[in-house]
Protein backbone atom coordinates (compact mmCIF):
# COMPACT_ATOMS: atom_id res chain seq x y z
CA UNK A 1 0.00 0.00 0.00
CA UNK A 2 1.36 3.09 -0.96
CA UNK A 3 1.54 6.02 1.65
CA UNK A 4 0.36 9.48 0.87
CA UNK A 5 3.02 12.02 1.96
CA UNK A 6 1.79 14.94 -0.72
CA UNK A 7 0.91 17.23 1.98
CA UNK A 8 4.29 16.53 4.19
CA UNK A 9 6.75 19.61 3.65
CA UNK A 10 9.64 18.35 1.64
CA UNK A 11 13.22 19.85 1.66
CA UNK A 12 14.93 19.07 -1.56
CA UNK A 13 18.56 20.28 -0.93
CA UNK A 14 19.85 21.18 -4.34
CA UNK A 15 16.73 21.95 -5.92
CA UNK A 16 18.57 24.41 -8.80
CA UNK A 17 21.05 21.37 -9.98
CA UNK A 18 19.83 19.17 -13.03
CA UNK A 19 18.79 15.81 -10.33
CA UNK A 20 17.01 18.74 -7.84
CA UNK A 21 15.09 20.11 -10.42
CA UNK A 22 13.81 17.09 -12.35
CA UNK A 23 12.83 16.33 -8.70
CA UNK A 24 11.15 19.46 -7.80
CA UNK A 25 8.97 19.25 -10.89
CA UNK A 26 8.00 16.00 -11.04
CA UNK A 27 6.65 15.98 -7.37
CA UNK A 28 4.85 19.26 -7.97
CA UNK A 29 3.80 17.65 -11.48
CA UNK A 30 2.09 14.90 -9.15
CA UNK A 31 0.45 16.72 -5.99
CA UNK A 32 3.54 17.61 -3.43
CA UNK A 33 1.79 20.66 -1.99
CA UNK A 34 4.81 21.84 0.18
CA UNK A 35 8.40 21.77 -1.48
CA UNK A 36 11.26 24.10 0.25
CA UNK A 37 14.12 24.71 -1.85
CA UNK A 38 17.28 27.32 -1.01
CA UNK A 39 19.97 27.94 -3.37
CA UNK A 40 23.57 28.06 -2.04
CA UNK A 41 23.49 31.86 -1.92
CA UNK A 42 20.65 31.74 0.55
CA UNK A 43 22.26 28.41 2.81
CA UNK A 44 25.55 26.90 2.72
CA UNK A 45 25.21 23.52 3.33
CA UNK A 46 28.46 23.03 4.47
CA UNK A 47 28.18 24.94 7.19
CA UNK A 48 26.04 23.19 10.10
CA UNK A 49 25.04 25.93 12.62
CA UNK A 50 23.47 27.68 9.49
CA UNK A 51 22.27 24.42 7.86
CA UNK A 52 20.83 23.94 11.49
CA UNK A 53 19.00 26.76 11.82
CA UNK A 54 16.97 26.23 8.52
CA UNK A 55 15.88 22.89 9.56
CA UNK A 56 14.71 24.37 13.04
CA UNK A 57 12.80 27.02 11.28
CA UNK A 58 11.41 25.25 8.06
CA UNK A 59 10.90 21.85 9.86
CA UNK A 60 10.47 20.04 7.28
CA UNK A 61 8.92 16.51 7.44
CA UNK A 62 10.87 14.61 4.03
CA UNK A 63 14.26 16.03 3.44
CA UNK A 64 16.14 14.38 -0.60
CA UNK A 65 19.66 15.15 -0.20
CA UNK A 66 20.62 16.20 -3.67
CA UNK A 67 23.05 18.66 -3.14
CA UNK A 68 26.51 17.89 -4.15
CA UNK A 69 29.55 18.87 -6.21
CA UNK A 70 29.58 16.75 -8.92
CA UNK A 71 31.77 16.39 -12.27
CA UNK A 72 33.53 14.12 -14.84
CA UNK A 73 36.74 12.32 -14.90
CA UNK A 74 38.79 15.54 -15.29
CA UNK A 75 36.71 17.65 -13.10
CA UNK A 76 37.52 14.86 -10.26
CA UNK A 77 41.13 14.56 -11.25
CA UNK A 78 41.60 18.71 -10.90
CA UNK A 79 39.40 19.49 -7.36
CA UNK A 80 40.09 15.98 -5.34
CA UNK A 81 39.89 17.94 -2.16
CA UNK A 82 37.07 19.97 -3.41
CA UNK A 83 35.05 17.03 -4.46
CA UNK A 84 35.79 14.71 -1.01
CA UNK A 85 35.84 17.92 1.22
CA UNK A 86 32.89 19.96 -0.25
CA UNK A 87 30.58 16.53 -0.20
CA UNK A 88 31.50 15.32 3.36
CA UNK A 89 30.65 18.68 4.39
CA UNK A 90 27.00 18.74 3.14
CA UNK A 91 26.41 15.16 3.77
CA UNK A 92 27.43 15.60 7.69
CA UNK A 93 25.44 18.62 7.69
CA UNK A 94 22.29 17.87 6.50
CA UNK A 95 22.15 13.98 7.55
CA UNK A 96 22.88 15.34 11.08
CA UNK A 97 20.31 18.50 11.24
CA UNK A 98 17.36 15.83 9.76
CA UNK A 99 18.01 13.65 12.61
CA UNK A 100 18.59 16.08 15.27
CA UNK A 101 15.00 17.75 14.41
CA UNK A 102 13.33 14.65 13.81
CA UNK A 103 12.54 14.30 10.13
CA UNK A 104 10.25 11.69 9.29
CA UNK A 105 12.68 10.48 6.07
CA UNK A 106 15.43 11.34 4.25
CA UNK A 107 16.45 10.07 1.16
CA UNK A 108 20.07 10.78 0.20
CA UNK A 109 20.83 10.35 -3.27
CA UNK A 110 24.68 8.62 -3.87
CA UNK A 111 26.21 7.64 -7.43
CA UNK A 112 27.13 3.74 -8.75
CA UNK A 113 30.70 5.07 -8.81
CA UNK A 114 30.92 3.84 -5.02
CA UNK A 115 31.51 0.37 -6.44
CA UNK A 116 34.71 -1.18 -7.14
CA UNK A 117 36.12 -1.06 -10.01
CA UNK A 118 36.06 -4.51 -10.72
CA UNK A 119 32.92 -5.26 -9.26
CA UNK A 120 30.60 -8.34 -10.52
CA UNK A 121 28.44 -7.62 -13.11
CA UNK A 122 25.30 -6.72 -12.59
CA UNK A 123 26.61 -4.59 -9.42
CA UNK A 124 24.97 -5.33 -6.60
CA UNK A 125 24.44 -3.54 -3.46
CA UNK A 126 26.30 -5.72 -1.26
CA UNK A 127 29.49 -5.10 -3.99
CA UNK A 128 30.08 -2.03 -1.42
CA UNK A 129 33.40 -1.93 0.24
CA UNK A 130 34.14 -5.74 -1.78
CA UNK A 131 37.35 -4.23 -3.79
CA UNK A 132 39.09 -0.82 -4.59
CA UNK A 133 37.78 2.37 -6.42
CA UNK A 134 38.12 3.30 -9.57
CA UNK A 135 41.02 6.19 -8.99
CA UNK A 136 39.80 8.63 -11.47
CA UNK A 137 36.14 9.13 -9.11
CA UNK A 138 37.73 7.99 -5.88
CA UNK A 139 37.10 11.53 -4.07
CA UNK A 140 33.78 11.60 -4.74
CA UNK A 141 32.60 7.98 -4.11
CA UNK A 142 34.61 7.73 -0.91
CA UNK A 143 32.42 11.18 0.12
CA UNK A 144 28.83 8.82 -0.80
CA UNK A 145 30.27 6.02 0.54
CA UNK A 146 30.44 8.11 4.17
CA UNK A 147 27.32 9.84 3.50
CA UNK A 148 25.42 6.18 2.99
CA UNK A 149 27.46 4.91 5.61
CA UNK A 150 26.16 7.96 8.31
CA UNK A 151 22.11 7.33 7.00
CA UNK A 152 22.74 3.28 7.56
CA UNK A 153 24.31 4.36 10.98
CA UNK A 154 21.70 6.68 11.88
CA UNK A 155 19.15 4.27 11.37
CA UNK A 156 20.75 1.20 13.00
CA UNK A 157 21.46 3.87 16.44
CA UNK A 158 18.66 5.90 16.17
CA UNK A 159 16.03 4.14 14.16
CA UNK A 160 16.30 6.97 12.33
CA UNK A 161 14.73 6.47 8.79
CA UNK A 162 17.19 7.30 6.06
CA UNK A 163 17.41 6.00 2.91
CA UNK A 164 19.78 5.80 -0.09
CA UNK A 165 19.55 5.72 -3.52
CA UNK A 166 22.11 4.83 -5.86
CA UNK A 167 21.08 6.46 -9.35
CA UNK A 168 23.49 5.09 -12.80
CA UNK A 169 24.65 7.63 -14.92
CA UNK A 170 22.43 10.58 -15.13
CA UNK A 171 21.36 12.49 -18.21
CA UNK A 172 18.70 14.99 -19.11
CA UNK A 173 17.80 18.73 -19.06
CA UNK A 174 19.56 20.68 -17.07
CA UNK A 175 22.88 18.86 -17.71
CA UNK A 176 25.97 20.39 -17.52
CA UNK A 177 27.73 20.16 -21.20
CA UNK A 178 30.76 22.44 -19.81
CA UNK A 179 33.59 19.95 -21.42
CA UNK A 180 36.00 20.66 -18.25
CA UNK A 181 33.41 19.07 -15.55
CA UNK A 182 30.65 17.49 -17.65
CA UNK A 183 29.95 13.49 -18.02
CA UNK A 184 30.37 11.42 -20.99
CA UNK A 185 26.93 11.35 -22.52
CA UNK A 186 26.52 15.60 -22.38
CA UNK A 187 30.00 16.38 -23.24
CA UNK A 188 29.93 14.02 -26.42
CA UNK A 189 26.60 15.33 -27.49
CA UNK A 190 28.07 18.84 -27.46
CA UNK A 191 31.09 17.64 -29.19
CA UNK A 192 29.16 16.15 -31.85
CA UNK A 193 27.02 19.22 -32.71
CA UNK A 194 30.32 21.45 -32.76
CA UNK A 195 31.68 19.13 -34.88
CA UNK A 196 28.87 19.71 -37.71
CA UNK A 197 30.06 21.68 -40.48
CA UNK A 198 33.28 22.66 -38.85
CA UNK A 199 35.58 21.24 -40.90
CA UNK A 200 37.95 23.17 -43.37
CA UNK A 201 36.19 22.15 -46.22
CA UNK A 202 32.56 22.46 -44.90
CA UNK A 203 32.53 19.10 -43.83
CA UNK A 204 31.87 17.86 -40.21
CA UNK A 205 35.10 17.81 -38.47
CA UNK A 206 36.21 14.47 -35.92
CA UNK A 207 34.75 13.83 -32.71
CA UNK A 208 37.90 12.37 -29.97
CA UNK A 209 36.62 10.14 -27.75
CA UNK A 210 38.50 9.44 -24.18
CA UNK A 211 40.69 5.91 -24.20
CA UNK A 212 39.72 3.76 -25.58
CA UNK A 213 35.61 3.93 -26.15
CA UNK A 214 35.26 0.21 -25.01
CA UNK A 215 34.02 0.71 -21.13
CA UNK A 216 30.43 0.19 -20.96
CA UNK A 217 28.06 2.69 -18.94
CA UNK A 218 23.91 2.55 -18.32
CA UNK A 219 22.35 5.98 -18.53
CA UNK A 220 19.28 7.04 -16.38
CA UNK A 221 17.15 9.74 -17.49
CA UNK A 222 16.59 12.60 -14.81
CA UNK A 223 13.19 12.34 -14.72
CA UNK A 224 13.15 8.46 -14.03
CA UNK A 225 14.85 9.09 -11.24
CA UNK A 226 12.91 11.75 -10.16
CA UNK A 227 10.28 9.30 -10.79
CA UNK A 228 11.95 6.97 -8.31
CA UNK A 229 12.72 9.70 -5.53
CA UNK A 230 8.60 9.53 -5.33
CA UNK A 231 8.13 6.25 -5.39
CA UNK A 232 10.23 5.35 -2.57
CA UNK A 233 8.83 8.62 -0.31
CA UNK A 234 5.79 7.11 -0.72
CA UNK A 235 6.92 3.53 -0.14
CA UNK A 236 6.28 2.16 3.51
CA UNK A 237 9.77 1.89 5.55
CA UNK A 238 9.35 -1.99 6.38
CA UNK A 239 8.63 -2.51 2.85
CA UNK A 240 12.00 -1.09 2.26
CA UNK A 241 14.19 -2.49 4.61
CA UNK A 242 12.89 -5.69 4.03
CA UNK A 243 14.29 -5.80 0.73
CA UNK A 244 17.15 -3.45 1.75
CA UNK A 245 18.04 -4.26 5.47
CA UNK A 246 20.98 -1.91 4.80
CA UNK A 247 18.50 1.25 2.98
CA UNK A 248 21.08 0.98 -0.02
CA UNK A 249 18.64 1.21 -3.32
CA UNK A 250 20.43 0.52 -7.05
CA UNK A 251 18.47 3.20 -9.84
CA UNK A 252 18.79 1.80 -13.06
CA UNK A 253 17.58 0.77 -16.41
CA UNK A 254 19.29 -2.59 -16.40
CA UNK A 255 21.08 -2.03 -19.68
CA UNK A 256 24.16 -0.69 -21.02
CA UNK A 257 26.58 0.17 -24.06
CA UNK A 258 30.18 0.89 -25.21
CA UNK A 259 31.02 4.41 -24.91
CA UNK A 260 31.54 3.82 -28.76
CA UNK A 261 28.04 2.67 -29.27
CA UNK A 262 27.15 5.71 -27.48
CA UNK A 263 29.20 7.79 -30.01
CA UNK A 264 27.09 6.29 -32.76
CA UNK A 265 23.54 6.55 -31.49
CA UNK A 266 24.48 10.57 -30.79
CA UNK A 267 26.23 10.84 -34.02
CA UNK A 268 22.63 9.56 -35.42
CA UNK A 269 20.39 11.90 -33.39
CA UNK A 270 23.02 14.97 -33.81
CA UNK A 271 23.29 13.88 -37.71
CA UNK A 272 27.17 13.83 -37.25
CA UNK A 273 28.85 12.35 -40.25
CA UNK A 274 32.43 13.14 -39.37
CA UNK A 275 34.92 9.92 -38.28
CA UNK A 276 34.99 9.50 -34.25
CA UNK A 277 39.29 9.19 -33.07
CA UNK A 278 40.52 8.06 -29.73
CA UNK A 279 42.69 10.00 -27.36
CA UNK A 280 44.35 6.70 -26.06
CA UNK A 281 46.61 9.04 -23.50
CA UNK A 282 43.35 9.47 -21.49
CA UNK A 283 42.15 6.78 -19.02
CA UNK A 284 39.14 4.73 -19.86
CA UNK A 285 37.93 4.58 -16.08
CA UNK A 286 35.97 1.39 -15.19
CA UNK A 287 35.53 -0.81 -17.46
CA UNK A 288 31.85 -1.79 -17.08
CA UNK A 289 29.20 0.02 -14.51
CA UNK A 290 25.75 -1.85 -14.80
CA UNK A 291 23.46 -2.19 -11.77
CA UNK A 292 21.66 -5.11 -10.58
CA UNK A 293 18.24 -3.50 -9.92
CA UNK A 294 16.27 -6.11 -8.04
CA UNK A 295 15.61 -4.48 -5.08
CA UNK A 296 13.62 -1.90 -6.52
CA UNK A 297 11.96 -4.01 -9.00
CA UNK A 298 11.16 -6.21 -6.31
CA UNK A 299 9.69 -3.11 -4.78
CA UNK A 300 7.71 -2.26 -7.67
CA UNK A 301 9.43 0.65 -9.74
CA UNK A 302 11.06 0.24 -12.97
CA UNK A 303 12.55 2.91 -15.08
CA UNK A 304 10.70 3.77 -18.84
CA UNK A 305 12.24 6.13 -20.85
CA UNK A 306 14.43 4.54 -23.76
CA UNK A 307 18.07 5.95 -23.93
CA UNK A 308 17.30 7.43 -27.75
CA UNK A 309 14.31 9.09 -26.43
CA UNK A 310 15.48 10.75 -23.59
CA UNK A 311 18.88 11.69 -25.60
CA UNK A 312 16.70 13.36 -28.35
CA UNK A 313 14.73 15.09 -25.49
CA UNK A 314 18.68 16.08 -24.17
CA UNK A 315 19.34 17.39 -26.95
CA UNK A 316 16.69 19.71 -28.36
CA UNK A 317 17.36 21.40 -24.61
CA UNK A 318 20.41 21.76 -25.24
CA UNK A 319 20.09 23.49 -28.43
CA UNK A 320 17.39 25.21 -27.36
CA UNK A 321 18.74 26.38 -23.65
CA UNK A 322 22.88 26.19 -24.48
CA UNK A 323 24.06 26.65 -27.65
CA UNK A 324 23.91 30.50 -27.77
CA UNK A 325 26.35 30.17 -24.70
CA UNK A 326 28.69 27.85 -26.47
CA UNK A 327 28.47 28.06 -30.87
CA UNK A 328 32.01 28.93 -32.03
């Protein structure tokens, strides 16, 4: 039976960022009556007394820790302490001031990257802490490894209910296609429309690809997630844990694809003709990142948006939204 929680007040902590806003509009697409948002401007979140003091004045009863700093491979690779530091910071912050002014549920939303690199495939959610990180995210998944980590703790010392969801690769509007911190699928989407017509001769000019384009990746549309954020604020608590004892929750479409079969199906919707190279002096990363997605199937949710439909939705935002920002 599914609980009705549209008239609880709902914090969504990074409500302006691509996952925060997908969020925000899908639950006030469905009924949420009561959404709080602040942007950083108005509340640091790594700072606690202030992060505090909006919890003790707002109250809120649901609290979806999106907030984070977030970025690619090169983005993690420039700002390590940034990325471990900044994340800790909010995590401790607002895990801490849900709990201390008694929130009915938090969900706290971590990445798949907090697997080991060589995980088993389909990764599972007891694959946590099984084998080492991929180096090139370590930063940032040893930061959602703590923050899952404090919401599992908090739960089994407090009974406090937290819960955390592990979202695939994210895509959608409201991406960030800045090449210096994006991820794969928006940086080679706006890589592939500069590369239209930009050739010498008229022609479309190569698109470089990272390594070697062989590592496989599984891409979530925003808005499924968003979808999923919902569906488990609405799902009871011993429903959850007793498919989660640990309130660790995969998000994901159960399917993949080489990074050069991504190439291609972009090159299609883009209409990029130009020949794809490989900038072998890069790393690939890990090698293959699917989920194993049985405890929220089991739960009832699946994700339904195809990846060539939500890419093609991608990128007539971004030509619509970005491209005056960014044509040469």
């Amino acid at each position: 039976m599914r609980i009705d929680n549209q008239s609880g007040k709902v914090y969504i902590a990074g409500h302006r960022g691509m996952v925060g806003q997908a969020i925000w509009q899908h639950l006030d697409g469905v009924g949420y009556e009561n959404l709080v948002g602040r942007t950083s401007d108005e509340l640091d979140l790594r700072d606690p007394h202030a992060t505090r003091q909006f919890f003790e004045e707002e109250q809120p009863d649901f609290v979806v820790l999106a907030a984070a700093r977030v970025g690619g491979i090169l983005a993690n690779d420039r700002y390590p302490a940034d990325f471990i530091g900044d994340n800790l910071a909010i995590q401790q912050s607002v895990i801490n001031a849900a709990h201390e002014t008694g929130v009915d549920r938090l969900i706290f939303l971590g990445s798949t990257c907090i697997y080991p690199k060589h995980a088993p495939q389909p990764m599972s959610e007891d694959s946590l802490l099984t084998g080492p990180l991929e180096p090139t995210n370590q930063w940032y998944a040893v930061a959602k490894i703590a923050g899952h980590k404090l919401c599992e703790a908090m739960h089994r010392q407090h009974g406090d209910d937290m819960v955390t969801l592990m979202p695939t690769n994210l895509y959608g509007p409201g991406d960030d296609f800045d090449l210096e911190t994006s991820h794969v699928l928006p940086a080679l989407l706006r890589k592939a429309h500069e590369a239209k017509g930009a050739a010498p001769d008229g022609s479309d000019a190569p698109v470089t690809l990272w390594g070697s384009g062989e590592p496989k990746r599984e891409f979530l549309y925003v808005d499924d997630l968003a979808d999923a954020v919902r569906f488990v604020l609405e799902t009871p608590k011993d429903e959850i844990r007793e498919v989660a004892p640990d309130g660790m929750l995969n998000v994901g479409i159960g399917e993949d694809l080489s990074i050069n079969d991504l190439m291609a199906l972009i090159q299609d919707i883009v209409g990029h003709n130009g020949p794809v190279e490989h900038d072998r002096s890069k790393p690939d990363g890990t090698p293959r990142k699917l989920v194993d997605t049985s405890r929220l199937d089991t739960l009832g949710w699946q994700a339904d948006t195809a990846l060539r439909d939500g890419i093609e939705t991608t990128y007539d935002w971004f030509k619509q939204r970005v491209t005056s920002n960014v044509e040469r």
